[in-house]
PDB file of N, CA and C in Angstrom:
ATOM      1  N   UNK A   1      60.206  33.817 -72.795  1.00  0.00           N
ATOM      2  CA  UNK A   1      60.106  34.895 -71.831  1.00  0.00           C
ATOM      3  C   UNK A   1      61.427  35.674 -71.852  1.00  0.00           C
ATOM      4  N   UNK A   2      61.554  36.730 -72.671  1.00  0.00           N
ATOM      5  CA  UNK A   2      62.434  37.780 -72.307  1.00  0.00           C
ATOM      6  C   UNK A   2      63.462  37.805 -70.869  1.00  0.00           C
ATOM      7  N   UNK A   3      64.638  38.347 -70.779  1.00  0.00           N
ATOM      8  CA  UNK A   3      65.679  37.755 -69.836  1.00  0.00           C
ATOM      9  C   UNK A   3      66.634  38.510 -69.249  1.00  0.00           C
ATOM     10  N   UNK A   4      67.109  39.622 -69.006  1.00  0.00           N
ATOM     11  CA  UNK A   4      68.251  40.300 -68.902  1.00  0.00           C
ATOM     12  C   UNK A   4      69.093  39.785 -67.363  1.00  0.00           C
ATOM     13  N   UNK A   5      70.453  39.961 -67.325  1.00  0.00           N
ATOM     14  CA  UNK A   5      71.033  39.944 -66.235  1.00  0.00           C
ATOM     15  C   UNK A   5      71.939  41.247 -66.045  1.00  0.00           C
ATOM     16  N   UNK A   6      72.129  42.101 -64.925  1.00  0.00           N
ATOM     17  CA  UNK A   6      72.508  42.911 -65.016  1.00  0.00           C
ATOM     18  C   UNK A   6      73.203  43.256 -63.465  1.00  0.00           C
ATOM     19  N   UNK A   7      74.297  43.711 -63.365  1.00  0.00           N
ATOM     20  CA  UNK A   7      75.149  43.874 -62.339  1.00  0.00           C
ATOM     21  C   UNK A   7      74.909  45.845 -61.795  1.00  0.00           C
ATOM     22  N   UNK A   8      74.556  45.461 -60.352  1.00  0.00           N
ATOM     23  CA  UNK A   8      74.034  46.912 -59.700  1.00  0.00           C
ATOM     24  C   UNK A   8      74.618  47.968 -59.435  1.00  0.00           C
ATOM     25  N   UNK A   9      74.839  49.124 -60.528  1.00  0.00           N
ATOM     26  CA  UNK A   9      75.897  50.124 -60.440  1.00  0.00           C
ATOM     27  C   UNK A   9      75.677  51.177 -59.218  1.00  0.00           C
ATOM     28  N   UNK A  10      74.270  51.307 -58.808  1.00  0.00           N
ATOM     29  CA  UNK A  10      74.065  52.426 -57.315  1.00  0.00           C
ATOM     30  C   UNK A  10      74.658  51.621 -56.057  1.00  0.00           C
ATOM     31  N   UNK A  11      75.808  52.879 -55.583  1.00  0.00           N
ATOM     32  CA  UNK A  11      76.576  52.434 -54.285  1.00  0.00           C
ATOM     33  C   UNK A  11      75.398  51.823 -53.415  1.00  0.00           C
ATOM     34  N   UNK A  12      74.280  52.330 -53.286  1.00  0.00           N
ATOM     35  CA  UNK A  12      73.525  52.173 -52.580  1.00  0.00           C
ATOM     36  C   UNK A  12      72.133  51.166 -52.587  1.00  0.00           C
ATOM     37  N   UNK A  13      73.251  50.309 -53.593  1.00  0.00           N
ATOM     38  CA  UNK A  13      72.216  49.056 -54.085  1.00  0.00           C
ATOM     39  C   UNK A  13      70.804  49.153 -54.609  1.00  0.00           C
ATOM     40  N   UNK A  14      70.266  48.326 -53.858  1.00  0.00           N
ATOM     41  CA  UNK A  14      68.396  48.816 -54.496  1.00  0.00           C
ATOM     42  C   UNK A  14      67.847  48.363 -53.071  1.00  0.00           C
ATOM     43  N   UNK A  15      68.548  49.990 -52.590  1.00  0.00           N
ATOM     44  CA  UNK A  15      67.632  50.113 -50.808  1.00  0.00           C
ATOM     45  C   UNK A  15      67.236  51.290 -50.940  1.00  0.00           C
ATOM     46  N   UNK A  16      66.124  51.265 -50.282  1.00  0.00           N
ATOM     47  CA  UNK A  16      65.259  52.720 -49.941  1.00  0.00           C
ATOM     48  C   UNK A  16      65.205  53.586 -51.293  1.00  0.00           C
ATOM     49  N   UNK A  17      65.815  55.239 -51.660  1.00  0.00           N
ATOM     50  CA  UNK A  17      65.523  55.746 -52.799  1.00  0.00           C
ATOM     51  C   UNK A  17      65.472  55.042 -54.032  1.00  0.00           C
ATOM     52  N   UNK A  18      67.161  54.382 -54.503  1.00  0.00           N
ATOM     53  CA  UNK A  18      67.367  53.870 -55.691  1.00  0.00           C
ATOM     54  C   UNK A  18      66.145  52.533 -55.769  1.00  0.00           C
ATOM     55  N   UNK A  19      65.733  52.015 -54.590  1.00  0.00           N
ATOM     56  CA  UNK A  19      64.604  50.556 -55.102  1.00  0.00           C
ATOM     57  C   UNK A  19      63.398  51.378 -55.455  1.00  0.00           C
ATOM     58  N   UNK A  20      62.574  52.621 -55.150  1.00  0.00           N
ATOM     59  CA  UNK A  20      61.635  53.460 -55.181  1.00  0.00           C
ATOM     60  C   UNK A  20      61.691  54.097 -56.818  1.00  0.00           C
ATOM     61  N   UNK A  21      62.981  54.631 -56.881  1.00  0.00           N
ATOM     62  CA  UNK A  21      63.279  54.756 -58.367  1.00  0.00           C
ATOM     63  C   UNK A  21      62.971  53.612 -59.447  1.00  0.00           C
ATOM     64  N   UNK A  22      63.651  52.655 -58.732  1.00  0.00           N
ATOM     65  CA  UNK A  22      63.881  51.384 -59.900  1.00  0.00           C
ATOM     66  C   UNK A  22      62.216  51.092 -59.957  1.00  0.00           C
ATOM     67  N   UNK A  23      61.967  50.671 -58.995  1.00  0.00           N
ATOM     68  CA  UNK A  23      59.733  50.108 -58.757  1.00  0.00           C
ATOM     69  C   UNK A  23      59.148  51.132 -59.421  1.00  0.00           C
ATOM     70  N   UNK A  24      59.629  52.675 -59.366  1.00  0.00           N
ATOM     71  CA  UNK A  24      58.567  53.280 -60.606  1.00  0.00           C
ATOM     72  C   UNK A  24      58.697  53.382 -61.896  1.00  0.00           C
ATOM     73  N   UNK A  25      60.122  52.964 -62.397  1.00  0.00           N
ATOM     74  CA  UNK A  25      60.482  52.681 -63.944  1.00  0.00           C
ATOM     75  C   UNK A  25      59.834  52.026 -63.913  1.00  0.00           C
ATOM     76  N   UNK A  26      60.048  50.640 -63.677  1.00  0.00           N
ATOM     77  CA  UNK A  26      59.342  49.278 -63.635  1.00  0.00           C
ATOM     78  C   UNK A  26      57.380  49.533 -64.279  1.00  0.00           C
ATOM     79  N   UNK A  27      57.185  50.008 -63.022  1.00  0.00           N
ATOM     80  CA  UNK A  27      55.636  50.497 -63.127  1.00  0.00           C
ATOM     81  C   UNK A  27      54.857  51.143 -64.201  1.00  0.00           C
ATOM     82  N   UNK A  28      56.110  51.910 -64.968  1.00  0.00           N
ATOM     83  CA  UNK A  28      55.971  53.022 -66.153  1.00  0.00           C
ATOM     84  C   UNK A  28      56.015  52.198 -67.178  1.00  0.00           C
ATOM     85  N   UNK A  29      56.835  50.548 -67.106  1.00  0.00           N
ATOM     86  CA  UNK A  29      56.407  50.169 -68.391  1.00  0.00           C
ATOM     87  C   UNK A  29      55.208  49.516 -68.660  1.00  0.00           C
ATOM     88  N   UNK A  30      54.387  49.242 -67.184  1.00  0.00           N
ATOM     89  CA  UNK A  30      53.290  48.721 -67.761  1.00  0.00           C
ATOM     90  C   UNK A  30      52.901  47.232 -67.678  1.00  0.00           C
ATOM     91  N   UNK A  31      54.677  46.610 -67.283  1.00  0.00           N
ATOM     92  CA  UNK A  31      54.998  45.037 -67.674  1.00  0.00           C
ATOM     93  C   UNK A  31      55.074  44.189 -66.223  1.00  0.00           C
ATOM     94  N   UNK A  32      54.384  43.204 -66.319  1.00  0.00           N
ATOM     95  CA  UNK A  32      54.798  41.846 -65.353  1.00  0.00           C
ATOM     96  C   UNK A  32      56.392  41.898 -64.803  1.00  0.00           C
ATOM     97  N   UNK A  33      56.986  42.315 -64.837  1.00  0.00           N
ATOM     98  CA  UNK A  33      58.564  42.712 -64.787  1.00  0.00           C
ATOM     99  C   UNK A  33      58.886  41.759 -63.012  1.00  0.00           C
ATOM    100  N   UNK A  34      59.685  40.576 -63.039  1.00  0.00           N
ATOM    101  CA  UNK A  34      59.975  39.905 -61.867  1.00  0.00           C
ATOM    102  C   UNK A  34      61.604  40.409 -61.862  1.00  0.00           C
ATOM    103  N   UNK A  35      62.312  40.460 -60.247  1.00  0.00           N
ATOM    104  CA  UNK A  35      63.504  40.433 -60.157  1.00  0.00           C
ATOM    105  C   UNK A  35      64.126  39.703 -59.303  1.00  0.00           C
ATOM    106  N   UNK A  36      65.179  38.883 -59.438  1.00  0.00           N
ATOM    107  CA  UNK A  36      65.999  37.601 -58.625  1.00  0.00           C
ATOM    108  C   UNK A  36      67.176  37.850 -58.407  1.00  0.00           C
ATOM    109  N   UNK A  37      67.387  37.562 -57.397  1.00  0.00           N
ATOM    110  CA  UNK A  37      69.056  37.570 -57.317  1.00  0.00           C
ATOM    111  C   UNK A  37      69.472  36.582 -55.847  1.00  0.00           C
ATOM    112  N   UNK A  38      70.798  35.883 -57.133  1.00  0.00           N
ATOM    113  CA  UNK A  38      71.392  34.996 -56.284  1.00  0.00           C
ATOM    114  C   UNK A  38      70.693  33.622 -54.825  1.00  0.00           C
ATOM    115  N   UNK A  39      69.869  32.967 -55.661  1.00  0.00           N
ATOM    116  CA  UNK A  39      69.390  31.705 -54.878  1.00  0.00           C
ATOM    117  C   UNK A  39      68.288  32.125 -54.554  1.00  0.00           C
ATOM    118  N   UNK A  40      67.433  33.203 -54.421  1.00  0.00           N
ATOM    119  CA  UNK A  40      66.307  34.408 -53.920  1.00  0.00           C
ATOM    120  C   UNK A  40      65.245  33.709 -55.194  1.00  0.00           C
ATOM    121  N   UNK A  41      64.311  33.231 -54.623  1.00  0.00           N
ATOM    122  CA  UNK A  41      62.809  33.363 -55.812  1.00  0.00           C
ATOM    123  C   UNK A  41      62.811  34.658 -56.215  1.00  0.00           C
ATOM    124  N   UNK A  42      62.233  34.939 -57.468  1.00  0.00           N
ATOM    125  CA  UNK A  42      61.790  35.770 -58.257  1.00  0.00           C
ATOM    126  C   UNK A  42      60.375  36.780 -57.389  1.00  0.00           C
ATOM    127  N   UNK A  43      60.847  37.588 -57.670  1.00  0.00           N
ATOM    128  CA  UNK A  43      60.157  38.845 -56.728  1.00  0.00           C
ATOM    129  C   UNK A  43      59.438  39.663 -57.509  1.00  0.00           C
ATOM    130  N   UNK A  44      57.882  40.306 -57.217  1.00  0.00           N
ATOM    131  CA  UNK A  44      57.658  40.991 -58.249  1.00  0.00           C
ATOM    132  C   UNK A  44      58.359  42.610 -58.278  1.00  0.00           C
ATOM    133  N   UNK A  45      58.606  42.886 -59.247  1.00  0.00           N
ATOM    134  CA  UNK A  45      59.670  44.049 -59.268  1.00  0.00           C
ATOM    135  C   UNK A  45      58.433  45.688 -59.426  1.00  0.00           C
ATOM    136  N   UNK A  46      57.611  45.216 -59.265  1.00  0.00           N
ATOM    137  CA  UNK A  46      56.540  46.460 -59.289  1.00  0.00           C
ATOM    138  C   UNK A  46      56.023  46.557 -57.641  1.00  0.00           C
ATOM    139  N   UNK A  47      56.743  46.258 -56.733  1.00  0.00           N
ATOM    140  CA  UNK A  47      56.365  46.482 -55.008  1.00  0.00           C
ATOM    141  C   UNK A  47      58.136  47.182 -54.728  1.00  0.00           C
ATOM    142  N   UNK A  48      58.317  47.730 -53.771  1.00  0.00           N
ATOM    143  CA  UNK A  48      59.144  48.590 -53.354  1.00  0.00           C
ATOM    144  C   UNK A  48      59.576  47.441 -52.061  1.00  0.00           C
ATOM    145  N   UNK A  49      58.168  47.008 -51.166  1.00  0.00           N
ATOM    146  CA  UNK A  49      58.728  46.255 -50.513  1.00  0.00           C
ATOM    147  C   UNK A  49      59.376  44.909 -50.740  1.00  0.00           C
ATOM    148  N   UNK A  50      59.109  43.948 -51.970  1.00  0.00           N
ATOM    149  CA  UNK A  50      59.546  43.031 -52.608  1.00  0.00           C
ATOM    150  C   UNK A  50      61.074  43.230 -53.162  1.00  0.00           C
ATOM    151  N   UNK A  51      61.124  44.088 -53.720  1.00  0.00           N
ATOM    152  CA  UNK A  51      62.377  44.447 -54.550  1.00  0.00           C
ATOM    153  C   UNK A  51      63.475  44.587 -52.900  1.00  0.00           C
ATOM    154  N   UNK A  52      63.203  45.675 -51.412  1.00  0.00           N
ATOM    155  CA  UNK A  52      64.328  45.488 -51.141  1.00  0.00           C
ATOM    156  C   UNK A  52      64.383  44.352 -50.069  1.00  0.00           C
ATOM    157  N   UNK A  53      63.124  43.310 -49.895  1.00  0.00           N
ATOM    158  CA  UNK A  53      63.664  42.464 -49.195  1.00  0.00           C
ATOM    159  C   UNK A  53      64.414  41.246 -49.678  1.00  0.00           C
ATOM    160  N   UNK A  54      64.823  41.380 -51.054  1.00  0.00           N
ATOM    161  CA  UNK A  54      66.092  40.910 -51.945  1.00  0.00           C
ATOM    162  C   UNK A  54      67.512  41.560 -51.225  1.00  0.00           C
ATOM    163  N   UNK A  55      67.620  42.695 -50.758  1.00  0.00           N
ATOM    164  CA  UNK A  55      68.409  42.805 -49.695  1.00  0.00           C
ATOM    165  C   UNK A  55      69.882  42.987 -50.954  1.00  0.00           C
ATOM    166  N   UNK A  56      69.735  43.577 -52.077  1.00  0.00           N
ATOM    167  CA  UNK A  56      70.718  43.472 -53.133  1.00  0.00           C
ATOM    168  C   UNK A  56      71.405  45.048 -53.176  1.00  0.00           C
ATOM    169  N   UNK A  57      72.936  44.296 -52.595  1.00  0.00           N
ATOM    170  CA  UNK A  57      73.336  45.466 -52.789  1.00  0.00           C
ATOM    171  C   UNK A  57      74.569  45.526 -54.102  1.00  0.00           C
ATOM    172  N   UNK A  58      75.389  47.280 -54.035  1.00  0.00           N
ATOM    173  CA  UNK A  58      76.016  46.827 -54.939  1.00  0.00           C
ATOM    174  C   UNK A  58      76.853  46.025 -55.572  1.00  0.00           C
ATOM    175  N   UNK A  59      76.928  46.393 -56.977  1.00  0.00           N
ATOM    176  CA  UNK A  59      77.898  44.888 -57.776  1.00  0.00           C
ATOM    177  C   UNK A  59      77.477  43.476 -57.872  1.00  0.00           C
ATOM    178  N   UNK A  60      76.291  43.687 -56.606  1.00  0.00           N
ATOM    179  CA  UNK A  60      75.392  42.189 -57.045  1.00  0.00           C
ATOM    180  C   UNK A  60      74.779  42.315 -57.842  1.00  0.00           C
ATOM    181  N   UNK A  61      74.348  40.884 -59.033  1.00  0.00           N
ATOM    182  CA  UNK A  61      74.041  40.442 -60.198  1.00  0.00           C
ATOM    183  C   UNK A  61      72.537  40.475 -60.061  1.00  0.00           C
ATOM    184  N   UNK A  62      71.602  40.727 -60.601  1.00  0.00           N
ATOM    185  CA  UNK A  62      70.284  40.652 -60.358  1.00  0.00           C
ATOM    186  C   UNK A  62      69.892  39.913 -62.191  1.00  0.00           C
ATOM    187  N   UNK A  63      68.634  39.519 -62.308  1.00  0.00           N
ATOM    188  CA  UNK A  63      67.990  38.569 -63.477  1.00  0.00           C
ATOM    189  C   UNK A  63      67.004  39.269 -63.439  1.00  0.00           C
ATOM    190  N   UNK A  64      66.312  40.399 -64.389  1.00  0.00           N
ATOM    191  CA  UNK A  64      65.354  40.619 -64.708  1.00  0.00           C
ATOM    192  C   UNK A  64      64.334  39.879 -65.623  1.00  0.00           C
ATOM    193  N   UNK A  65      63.241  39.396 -65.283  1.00  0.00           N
ATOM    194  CA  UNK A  65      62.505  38.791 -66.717  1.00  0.00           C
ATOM    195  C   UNK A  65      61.028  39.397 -66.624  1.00  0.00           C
ATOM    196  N   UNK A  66      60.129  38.851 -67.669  1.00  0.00           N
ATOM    197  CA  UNK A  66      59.232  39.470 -68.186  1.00  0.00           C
ATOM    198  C   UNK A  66      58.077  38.709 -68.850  1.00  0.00           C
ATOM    199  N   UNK A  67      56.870  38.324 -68.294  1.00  0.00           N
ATOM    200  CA  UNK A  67      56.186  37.468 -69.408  1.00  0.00           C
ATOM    201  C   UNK A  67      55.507  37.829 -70.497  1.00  0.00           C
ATOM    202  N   UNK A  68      56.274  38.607 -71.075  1.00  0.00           N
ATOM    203  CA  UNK A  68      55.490  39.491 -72.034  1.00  0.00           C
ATOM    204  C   UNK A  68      56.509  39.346 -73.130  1.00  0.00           C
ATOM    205  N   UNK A  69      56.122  39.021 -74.469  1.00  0.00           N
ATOM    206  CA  UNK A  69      56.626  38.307 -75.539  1.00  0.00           C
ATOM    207  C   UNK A  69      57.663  40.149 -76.208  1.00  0.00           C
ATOM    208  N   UNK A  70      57.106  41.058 -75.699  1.00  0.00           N
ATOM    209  CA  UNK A  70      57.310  42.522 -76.288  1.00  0.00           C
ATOM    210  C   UNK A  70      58.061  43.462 -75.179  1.00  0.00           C
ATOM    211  N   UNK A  71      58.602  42.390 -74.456  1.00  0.00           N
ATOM    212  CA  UNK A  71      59.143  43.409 -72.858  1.00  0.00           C
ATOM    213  C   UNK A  71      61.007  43.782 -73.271  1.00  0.00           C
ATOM    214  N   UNK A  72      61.170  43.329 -74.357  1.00  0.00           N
ATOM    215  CA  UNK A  72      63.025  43.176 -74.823  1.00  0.00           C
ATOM    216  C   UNK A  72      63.326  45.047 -74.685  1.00  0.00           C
ATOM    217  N   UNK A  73      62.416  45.847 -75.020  1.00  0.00           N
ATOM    218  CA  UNK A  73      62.534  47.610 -74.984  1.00  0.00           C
ATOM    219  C   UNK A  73      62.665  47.537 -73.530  1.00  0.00           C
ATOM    220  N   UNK A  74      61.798  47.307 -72.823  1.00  0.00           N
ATOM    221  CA  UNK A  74      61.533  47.912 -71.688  1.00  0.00           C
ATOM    222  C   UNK A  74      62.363  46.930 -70.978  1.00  0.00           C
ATOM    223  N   UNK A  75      63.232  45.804 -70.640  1.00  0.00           N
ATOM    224  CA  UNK A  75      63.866  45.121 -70.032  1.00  0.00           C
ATOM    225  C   UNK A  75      65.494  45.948 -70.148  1.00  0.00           C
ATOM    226  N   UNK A  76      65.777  46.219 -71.614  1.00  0.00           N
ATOM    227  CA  UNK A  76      66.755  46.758 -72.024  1.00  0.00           C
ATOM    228  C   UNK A  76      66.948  48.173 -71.085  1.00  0.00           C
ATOM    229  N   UNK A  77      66.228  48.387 -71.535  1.00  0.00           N
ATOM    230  CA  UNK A  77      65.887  49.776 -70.580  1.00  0.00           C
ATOM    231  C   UNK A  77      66.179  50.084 -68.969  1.00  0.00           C
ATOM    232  N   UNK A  78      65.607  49.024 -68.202  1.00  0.00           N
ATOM    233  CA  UNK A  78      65.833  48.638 -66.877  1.00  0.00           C
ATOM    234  C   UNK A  78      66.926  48.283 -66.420  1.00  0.00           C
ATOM    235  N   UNK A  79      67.715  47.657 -67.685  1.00  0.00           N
ATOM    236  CA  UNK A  79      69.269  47.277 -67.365  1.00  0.00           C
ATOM    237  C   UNK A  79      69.964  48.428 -67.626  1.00  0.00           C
ATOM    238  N   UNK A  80      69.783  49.458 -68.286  1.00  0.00           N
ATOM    239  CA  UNK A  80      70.507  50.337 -68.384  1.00  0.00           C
ATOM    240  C   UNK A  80      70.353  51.243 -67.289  1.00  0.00           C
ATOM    241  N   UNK A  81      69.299  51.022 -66.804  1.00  0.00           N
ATOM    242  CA  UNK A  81      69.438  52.431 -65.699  1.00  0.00           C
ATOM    243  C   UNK A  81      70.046  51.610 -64.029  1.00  0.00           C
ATOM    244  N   UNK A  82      69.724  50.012 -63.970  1.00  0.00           N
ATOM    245  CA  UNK A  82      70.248  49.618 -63.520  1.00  0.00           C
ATOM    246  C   UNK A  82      72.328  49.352 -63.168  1.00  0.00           C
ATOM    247  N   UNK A  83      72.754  49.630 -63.798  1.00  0.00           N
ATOM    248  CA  UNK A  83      74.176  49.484 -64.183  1.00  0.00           C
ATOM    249  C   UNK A  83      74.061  50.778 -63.690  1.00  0.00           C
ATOM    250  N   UNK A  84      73.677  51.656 -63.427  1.00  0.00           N
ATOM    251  CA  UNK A  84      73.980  53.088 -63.508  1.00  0.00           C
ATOM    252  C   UNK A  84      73.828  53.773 -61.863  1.00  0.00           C
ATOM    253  N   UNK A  85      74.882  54.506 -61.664  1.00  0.00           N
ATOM    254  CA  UNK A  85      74.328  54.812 -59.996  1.00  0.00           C
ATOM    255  C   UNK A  85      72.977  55.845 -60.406  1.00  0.00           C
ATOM    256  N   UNK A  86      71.905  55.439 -59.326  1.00  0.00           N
ATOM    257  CA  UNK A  86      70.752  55.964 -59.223  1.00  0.00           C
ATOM    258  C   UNK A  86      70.740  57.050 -57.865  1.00  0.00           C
ATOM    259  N   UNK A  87      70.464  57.977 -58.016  1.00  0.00           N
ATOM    260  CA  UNK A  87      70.219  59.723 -57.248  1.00  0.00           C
ATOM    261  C   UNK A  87      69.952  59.058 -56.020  1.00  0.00           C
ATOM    262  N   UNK A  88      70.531  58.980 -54.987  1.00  0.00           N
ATOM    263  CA  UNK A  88      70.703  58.767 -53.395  1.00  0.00           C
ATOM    264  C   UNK A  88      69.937  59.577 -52.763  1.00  0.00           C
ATOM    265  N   UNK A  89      69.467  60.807 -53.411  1.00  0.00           N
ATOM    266  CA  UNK A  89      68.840  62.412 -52.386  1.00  0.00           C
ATOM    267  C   UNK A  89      67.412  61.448 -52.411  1.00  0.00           C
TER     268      UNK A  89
END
């Protein structure tokens, strides 16, 4: 199962806009896509409400994975926009 870990570059963590952003990448790939962070079960990362009652803000470490043998594009992908501050408006 595919694996990324990736540290949260939006000041504004993954609350309200930036988690809405992140849940429709997610959605666009199509993929089982779960997200964890720090002692937190694995959450499905395609709900808006799942993703922010992880309560992850920035510089915290999050674990993306994937049960999909072909998710390494689209995981890669998620980490990159993750690391990245995401549009606050």
């Amino acid at each position: 199962m595919p694996e990324r870990t990736v540290v949260i570059g939006s000041l504004l963590g993954l609350h309200a806009r930036p988690a809405a952003l992140f849940v429709q990448a997610v959605n666009e790939t199509g993929l089982p896509v779960m997200i964890s962070h720090e002692g937190h079960e694995a959450v499905d990362a395609r709900s808006v409400l799942a993703v922010m009652s992880l309560g992850i803000s920035h510089g915290q470490t999050v674990t993306l994975t994937c049960d999909d043998e072909n998710a390494d594009g689209a995981l890669d992908g998620l980490v990159e926009m993750l690391g990245k501050e995401l549009d606050p408006r």
